[in-house]
PDB file of N, CA and C in Angstrom:
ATOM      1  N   UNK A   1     -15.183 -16.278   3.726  1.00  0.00           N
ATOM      2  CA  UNK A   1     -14.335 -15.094   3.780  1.00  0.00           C
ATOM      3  C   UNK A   1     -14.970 -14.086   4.728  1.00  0.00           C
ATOM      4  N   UNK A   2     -14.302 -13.670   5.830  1.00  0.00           N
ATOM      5  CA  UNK A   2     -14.564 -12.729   6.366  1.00  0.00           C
ATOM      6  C   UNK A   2     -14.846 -11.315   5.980  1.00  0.00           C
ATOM      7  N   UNK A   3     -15.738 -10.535   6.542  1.00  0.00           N
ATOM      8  CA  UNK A   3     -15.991  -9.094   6.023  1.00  0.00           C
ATOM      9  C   UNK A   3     -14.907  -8.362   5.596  1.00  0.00           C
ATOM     10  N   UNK A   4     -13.897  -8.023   7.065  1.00  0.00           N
ATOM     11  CA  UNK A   4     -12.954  -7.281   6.258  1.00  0.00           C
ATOM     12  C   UNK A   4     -12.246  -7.428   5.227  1.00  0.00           C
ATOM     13  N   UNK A   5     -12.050  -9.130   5.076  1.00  0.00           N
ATOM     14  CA  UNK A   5     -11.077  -9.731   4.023  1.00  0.00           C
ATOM     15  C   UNK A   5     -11.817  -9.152   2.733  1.00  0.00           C
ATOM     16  N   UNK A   6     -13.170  -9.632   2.448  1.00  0.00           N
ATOM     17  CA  UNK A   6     -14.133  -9.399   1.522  1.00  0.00           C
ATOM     18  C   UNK A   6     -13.855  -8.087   1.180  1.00  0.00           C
ATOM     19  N   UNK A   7     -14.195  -6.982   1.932  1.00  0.00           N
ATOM     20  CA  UNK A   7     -14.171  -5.687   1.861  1.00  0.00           C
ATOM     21  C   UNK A   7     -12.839  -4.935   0.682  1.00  0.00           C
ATOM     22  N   UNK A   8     -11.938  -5.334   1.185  1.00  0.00           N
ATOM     23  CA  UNK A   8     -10.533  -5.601   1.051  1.00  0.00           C
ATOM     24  C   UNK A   8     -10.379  -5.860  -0.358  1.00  0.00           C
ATOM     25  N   UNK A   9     -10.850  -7.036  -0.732  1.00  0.00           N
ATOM     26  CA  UNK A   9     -10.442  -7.808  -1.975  1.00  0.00           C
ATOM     27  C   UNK A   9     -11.207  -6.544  -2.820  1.00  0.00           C
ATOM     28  N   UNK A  10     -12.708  -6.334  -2.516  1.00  0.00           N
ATOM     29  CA  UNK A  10     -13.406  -5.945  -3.648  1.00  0.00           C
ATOM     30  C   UNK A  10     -12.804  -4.293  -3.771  1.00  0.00           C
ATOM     31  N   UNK A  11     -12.273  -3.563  -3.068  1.00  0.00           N
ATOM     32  CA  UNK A  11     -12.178  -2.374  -3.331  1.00  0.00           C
ATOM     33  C   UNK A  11     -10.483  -2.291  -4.175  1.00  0.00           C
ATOM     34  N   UNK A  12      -9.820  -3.464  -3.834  1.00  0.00           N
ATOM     35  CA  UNK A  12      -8.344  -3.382  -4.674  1.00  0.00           C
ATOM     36  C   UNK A  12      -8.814  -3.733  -5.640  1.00  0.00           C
ATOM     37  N   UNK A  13      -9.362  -4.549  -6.073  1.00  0.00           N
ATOM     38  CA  UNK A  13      -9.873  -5.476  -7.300  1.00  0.00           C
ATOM     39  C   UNK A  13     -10.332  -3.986  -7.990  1.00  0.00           C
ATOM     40  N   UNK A  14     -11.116  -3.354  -7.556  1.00  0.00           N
ATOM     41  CA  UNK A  14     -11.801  -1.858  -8.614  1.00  0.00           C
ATOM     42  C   UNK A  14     -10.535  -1.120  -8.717  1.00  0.00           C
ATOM     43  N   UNK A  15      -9.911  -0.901  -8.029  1.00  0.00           N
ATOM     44  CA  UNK A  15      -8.493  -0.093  -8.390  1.00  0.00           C
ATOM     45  C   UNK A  15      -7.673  -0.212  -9.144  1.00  0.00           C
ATOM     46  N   UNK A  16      -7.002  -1.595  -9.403  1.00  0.00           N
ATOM     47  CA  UNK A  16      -6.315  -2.178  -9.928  1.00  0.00           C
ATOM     48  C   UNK A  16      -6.828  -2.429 -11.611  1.00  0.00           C
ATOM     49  N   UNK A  17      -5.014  -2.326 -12.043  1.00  0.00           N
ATOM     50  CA  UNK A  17      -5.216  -2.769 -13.821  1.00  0.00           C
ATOM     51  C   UNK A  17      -5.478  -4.311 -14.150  1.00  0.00           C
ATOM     52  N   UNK A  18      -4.460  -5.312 -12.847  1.00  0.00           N
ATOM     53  CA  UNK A  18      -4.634  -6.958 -12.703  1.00  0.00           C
ATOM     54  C   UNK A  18      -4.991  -7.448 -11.700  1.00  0.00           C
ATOM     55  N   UNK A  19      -6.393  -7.494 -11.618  1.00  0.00           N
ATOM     56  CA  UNK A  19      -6.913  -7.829 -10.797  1.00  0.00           C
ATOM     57  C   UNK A  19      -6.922  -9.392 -10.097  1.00  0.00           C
ATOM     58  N   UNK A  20      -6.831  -9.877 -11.436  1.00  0.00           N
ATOM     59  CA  UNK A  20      -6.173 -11.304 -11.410  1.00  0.00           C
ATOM     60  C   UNK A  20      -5.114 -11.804 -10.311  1.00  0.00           C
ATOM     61  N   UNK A  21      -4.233 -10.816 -10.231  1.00  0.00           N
ATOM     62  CA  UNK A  21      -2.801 -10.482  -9.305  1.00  0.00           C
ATOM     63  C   UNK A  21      -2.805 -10.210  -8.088  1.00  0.00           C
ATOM     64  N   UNK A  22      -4.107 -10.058  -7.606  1.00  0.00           N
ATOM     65  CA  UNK A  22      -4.526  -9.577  -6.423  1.00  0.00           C
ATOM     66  C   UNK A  22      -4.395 -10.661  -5.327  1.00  0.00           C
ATOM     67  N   UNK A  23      -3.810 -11.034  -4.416  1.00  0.00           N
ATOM     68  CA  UNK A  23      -3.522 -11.433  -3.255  1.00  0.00           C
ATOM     69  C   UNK A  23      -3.202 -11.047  -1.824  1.00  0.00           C
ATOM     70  N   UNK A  24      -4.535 -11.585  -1.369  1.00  0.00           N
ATOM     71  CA  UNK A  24      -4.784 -10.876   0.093  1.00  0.00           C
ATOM     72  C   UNK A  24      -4.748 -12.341   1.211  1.00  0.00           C
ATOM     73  N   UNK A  25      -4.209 -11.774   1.984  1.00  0.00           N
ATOM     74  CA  UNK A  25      -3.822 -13.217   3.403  1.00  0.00           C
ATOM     75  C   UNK A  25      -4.849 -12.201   4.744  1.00  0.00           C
ATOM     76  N   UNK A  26      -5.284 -13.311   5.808  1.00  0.00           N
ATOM     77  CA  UNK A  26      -6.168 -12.444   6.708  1.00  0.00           C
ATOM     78  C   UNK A  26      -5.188 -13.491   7.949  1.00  0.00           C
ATOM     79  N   UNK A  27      -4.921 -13.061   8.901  1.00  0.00           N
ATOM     80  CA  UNK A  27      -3.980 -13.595  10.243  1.00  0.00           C
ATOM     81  C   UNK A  27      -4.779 -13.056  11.520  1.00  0.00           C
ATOM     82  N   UNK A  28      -5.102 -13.146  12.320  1.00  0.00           N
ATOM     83  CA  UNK A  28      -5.693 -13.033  13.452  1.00  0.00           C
ATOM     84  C   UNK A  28      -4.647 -13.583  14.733  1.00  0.00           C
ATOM     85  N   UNK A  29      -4.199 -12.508  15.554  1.00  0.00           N
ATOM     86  CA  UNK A  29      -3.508 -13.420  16.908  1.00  0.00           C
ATOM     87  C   UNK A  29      -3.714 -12.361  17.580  1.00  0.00           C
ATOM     88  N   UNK A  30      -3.060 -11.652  18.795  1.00  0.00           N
ATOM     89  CA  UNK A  30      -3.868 -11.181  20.194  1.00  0.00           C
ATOM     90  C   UNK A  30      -3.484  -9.581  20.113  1.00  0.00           C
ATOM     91  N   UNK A  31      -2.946  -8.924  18.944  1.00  0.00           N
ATOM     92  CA  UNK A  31      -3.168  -7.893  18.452  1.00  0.00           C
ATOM     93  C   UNK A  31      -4.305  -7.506  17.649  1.00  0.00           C
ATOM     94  N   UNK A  32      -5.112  -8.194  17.326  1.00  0.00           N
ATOM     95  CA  UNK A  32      -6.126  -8.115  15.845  1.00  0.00           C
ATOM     96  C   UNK A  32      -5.910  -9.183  14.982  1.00  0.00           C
ATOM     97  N   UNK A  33      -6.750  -8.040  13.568  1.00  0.00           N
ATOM     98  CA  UNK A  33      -6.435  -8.773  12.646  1.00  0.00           C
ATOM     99  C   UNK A  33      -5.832  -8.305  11.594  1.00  0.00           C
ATOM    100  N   UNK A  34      -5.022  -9.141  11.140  1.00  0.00           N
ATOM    101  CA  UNK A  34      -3.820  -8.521   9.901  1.00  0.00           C
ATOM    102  C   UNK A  34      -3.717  -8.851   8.644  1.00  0.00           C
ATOM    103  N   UNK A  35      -4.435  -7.613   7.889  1.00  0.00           N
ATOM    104  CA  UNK A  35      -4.887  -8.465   6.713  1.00  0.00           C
ATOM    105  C   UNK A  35      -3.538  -7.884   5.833  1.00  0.00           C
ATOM    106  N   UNK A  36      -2.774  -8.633   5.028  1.00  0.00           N
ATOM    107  CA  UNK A  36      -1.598  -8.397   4.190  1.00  0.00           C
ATOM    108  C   UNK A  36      -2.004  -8.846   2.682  1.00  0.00           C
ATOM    109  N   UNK A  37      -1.758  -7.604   1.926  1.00  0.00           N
ATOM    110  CA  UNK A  37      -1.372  -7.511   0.423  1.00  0.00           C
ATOM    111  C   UNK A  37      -1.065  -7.428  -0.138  1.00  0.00           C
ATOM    112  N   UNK A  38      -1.167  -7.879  -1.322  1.00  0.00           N
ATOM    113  CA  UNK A  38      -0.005  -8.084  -2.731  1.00  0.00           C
ATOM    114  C   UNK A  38      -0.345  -7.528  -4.237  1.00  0.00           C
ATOM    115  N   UNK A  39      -0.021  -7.094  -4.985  1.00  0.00           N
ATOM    116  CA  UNK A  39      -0.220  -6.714  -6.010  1.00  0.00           C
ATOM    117  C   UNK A  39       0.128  -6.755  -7.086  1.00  0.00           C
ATOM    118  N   UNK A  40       0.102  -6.995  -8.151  1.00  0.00           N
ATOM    119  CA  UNK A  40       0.993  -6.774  -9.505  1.00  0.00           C
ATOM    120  C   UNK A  40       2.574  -5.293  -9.356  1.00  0.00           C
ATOM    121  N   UNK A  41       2.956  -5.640  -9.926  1.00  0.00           N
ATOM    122  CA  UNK A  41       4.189  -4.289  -9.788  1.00  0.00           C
ATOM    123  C   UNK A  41       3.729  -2.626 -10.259  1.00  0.00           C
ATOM    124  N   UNK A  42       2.914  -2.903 -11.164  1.00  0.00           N
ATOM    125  CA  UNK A  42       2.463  -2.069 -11.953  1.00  0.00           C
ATOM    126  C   UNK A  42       1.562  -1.192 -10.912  1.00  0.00           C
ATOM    127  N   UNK A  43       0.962  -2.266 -10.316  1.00  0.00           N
ATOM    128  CA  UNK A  43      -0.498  -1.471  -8.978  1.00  0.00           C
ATOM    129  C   UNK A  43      -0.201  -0.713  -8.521  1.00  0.00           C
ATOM    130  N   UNK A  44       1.382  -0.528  -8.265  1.00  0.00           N
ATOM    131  CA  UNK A  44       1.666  -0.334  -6.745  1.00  0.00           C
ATOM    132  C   UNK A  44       1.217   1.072  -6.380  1.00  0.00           C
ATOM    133  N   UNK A  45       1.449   1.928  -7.903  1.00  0.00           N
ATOM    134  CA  UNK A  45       1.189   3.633  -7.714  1.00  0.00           C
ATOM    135  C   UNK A  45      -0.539   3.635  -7.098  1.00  0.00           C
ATOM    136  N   UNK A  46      -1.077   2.828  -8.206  1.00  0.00           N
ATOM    137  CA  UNK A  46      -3.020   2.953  -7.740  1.00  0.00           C
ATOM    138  C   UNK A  46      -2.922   2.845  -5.733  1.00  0.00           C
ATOM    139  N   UNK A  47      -2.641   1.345  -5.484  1.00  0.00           N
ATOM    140  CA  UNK A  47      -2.964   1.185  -4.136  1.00  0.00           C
ATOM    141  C   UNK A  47      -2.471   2.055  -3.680  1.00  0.00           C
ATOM    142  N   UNK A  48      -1.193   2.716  -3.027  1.00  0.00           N
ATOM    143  CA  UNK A  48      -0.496   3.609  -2.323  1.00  0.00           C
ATOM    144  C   UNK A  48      -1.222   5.180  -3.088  1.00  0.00           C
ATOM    145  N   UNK A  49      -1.326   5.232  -3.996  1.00  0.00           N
ATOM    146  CA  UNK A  49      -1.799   6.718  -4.088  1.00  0.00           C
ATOM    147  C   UNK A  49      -0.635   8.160  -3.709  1.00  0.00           C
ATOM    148  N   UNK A  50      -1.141   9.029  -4.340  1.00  0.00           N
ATOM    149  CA  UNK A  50      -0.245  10.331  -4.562  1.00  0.00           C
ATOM    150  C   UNK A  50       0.072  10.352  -2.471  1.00  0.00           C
ATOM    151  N   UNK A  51       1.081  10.482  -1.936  1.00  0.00           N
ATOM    152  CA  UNK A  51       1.343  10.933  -0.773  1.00  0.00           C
ATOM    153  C   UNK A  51       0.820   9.454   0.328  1.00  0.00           C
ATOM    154  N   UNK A  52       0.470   8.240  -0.091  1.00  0.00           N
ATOM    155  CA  UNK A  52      -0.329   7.179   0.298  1.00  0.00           C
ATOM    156  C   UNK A  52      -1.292   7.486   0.747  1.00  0.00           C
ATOM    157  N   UNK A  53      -2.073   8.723   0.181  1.00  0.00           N
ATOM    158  CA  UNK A  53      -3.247   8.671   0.590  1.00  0.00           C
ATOM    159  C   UNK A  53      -4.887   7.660  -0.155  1.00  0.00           C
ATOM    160  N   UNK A  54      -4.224   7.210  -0.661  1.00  0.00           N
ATOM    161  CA  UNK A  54      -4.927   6.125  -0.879  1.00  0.00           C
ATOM    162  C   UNK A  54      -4.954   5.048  -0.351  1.00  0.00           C
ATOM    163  N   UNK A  55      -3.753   4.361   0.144  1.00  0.00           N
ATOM    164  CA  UNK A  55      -3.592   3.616   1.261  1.00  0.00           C
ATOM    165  C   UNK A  55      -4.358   3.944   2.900  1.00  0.00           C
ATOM    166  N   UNK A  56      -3.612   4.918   3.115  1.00  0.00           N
ATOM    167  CA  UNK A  56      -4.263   5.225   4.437  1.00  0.00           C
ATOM    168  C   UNK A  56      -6.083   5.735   4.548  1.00  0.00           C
ATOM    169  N   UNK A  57      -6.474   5.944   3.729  1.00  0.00           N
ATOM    170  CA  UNK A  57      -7.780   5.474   3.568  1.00  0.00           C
ATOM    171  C   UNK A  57      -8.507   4.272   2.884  1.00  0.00           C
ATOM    172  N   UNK A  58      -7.768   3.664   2.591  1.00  0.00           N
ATOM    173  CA  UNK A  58      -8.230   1.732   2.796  1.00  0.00           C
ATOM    174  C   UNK A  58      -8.041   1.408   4.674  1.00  0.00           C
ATOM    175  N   UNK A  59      -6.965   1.927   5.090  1.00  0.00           N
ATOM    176  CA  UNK A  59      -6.525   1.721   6.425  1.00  0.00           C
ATOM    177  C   UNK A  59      -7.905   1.749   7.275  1.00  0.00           C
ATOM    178  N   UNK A  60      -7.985   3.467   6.939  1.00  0.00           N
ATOM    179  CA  UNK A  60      -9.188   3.621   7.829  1.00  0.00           C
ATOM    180  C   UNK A  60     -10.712   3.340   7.568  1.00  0.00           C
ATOM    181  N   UNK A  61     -10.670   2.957   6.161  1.00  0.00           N
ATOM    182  CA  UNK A  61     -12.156   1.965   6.201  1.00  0.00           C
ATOM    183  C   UNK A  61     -12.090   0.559   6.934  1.00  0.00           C
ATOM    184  N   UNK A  62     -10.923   0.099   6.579  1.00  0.00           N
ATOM    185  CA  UNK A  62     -10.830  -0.879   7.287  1.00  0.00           C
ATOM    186  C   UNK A  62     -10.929  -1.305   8.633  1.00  0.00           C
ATOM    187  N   UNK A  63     -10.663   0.288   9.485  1.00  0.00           N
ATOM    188  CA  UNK A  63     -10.561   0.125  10.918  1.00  0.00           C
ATOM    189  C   UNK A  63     -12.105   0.127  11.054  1.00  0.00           C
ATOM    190  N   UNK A  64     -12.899   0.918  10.266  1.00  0.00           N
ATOM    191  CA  UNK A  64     -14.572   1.086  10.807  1.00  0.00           C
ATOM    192  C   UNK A  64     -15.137  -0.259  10.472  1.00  0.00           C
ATOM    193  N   UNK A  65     -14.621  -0.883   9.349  1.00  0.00           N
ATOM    194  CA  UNK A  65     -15.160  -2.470   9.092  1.00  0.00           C
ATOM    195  C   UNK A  65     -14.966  -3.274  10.573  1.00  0.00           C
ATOM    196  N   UNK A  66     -13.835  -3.651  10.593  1.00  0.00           N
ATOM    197  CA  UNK A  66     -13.136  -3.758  12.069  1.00  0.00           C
ATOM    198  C   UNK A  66     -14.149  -3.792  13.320  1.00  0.00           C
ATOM    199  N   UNK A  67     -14.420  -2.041  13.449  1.00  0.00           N
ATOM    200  CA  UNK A  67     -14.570  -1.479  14.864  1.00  0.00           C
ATOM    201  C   UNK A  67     -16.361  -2.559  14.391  1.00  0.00           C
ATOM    202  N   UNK A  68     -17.017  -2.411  13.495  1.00  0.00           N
ATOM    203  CA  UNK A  68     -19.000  -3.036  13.328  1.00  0.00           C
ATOM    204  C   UNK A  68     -18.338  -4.390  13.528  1.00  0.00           C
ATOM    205  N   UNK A  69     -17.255  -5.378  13.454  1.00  0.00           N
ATOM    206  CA  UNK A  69     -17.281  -6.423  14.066  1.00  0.00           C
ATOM    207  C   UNK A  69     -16.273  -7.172  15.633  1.00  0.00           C
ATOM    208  N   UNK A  70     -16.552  -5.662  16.077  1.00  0.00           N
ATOM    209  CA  UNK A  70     -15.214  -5.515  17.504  1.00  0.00           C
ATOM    210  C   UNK A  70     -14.385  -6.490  17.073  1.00  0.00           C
ATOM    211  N   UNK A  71     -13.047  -5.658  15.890  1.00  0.00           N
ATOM    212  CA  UNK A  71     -11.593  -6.449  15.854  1.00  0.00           C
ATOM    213  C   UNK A  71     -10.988  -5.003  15.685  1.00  0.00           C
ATOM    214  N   UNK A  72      -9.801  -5.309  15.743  1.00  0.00           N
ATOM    215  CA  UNK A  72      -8.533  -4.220  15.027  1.00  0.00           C
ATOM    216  C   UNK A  72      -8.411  -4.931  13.992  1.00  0.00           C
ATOM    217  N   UNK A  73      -8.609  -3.552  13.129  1.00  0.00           N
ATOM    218  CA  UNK A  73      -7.543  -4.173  11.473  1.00  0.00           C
ATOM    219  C   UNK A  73      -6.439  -3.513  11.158  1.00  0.00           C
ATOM    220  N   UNK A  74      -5.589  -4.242  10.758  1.00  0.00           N
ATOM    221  CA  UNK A  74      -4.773  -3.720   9.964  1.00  0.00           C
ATOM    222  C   UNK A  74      -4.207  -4.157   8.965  1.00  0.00           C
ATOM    223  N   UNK A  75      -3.677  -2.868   7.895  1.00  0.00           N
ATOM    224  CA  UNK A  75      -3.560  -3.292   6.619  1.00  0.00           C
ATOM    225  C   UNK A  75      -1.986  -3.681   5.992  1.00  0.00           C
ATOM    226  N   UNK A  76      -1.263  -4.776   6.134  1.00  0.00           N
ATOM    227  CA  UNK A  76       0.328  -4.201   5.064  1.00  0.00           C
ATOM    228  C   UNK A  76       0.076  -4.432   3.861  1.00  0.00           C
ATOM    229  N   UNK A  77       1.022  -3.607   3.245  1.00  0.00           N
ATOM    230  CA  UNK A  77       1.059  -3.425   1.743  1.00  0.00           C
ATOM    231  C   UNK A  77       2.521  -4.009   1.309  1.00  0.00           C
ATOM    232  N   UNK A  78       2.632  -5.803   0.856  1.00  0.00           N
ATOM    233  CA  UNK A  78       3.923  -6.443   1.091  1.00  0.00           C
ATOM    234  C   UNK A  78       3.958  -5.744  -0.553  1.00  0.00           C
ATOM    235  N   UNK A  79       5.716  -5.189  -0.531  1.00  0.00           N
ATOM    236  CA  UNK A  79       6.205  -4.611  -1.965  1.00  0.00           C
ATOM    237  C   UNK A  79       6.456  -5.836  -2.894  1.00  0.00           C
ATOM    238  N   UNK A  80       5.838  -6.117  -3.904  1.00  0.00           N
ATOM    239  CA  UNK A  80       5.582  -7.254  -4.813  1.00  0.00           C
ATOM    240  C   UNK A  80       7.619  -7.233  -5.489  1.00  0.00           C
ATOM    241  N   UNK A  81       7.792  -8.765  -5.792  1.00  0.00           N
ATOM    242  CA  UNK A  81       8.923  -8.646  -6.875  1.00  0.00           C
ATOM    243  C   UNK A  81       9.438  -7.968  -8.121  1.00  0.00           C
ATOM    244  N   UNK A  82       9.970  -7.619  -8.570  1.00  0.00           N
ATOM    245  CA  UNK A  82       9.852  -6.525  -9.830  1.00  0.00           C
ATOM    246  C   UNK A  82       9.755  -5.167  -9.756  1.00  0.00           C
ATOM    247  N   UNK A  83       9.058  -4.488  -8.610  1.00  0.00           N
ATOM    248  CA  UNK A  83       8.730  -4.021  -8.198  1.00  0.00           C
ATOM    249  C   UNK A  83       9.933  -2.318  -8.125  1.00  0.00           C
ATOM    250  N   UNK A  84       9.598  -1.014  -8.875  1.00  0.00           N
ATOM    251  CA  UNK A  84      10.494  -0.255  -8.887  1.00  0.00           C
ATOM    252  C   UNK A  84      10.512   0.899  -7.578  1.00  0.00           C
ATOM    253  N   UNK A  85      11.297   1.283  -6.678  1.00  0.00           N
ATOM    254  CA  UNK A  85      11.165   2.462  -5.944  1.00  0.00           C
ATOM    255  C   UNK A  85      11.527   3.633  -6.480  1.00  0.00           C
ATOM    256  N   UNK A  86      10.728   4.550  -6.540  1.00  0.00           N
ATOM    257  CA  UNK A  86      11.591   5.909  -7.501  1.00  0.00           C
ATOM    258  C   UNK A  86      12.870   6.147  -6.395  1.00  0.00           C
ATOM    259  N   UNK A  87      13.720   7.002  -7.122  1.00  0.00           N
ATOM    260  CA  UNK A  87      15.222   7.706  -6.376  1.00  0.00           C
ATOM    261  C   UNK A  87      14.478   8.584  -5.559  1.00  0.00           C
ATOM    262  N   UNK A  88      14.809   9.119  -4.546  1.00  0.00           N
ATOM    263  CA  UNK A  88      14.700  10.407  -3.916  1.00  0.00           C
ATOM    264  C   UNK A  88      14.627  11.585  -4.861  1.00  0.00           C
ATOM    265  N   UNK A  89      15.755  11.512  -5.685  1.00  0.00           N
ATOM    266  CA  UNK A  89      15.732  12.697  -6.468  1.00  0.00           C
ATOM    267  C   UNK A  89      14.338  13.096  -7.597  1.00  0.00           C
ATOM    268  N   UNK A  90      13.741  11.321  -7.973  1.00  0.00           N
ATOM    269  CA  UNK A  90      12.529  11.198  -8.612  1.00  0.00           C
ATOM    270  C   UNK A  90      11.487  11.724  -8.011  1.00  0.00           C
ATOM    271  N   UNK A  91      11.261  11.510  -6.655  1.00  0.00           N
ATOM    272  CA  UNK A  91       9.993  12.055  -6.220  1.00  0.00           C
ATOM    273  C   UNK A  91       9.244  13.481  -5.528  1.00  0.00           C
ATOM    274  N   UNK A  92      11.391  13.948  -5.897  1.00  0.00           N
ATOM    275  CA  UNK A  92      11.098  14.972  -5.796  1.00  0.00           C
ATOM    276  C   UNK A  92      10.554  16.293  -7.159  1.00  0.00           C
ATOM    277  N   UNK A  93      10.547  15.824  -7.983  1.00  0.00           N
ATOM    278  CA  UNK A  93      10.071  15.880  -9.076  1.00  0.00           C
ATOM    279  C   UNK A  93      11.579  16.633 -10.313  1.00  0.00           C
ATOM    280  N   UNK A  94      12.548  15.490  -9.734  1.00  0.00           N
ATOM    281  CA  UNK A  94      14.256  15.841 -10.236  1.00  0.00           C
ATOM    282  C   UNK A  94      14.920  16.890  -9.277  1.00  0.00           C
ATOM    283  N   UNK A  95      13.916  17.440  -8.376  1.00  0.00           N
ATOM    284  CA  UNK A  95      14.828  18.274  -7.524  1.00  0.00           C
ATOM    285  C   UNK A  95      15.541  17.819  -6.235  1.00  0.00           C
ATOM    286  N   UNK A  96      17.085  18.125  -6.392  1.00  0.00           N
ATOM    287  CA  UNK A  96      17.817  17.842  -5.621  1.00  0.00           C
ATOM    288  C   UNK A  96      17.960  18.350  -4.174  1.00  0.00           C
ATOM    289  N   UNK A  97      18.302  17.967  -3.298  1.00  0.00           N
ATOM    290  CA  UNK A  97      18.449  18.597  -2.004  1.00  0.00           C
ATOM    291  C   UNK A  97      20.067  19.594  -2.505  1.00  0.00           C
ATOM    292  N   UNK A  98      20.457  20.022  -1.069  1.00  0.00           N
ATOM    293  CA  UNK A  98      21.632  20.913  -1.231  1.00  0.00           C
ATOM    294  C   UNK A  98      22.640  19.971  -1.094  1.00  0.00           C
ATOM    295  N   UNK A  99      22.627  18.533  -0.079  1.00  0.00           N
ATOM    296  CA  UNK A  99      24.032  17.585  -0.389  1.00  0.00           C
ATOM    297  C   UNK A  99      24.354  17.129  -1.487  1.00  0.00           C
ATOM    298  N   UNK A 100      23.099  16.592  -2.221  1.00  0.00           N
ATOM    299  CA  UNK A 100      23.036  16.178  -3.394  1.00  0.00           C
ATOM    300  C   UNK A 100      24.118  17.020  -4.783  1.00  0.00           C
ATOM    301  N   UNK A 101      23.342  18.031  -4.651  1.00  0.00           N
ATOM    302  CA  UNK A 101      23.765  19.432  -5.393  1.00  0.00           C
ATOM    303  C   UNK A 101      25.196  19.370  -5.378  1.00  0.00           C
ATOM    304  N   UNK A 102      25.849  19.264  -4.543  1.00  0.00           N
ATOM    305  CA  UNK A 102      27.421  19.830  -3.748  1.00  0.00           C
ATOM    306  C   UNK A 102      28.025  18.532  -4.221  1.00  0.00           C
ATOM    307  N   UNK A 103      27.796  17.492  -3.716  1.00  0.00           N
ATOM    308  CA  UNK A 103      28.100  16.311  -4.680  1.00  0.00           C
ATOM    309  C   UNK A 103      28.620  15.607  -5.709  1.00  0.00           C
ATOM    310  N   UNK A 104      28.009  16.380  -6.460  1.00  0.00           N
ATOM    311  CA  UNK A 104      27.369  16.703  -8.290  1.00  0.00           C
ATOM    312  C   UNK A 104      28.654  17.384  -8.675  1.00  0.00           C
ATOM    313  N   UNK A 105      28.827  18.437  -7.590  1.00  0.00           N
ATOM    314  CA  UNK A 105      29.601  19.299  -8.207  1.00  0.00           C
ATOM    315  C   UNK A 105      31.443  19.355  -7.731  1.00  0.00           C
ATOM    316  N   UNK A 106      31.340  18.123  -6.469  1.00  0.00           N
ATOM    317  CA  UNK A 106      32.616  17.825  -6.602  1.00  0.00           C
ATOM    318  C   UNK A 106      33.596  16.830  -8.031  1.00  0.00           C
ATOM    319  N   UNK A 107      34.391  17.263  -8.036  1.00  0.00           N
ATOM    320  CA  UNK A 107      35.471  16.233  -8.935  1.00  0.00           C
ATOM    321  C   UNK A 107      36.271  15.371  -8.982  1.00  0.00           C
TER     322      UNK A 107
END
């Protein structure tokens, strides 16, 4: 297993509730290398993080792993089956925009 792959596995594996569930693929062609992941449904809030800032700093450890073995990395985060997206209106914490609103209030 390669570093970044390694890297990768062990820091989702600490995040995660099923670690068990954890599935990571590593691809290499004349962009870099593309490491793609998978998760239990449940993960999905841990990996991505409030605003994905938890994601985008796996990203960028990953790029410094990367840069100590001259590659590009990069990270996808494939959305597992089961898997729920909140509404718009959910993440906004129930607050509606103004179309929304107007909407609502036609009959």
């Amino acid at each position: 297993m390669e570093k970044d792959h390694e890297f990768l596995d062990y820091v989702v594996k600490a995040l995660v509730d099923h670690p068990e569930a954890v599935k990571t693929e590593r691809t290499v062609d004349e962009m870099g290398v593309l490491l793609k992941l998978t998760v239990h449904p449940d993960d999905m809030r841990k990996i991505i993080g409030r605003e994905g800032k938890t994601a985008n700093a796996m990203r960028i450890l990953l790029r410094v792993v990367g840069m100590k073995n001259n590659a590009r990395v990069n990270l996808k985060i494939n959305e597992p089956e089961g898997s729920t997206r909140m509404a718009p209106a959910d993440r906004n914490g129930g607050i509606k925009d103004f179309d929304q609103a107007i909407d609502d209030l036609r009959l």
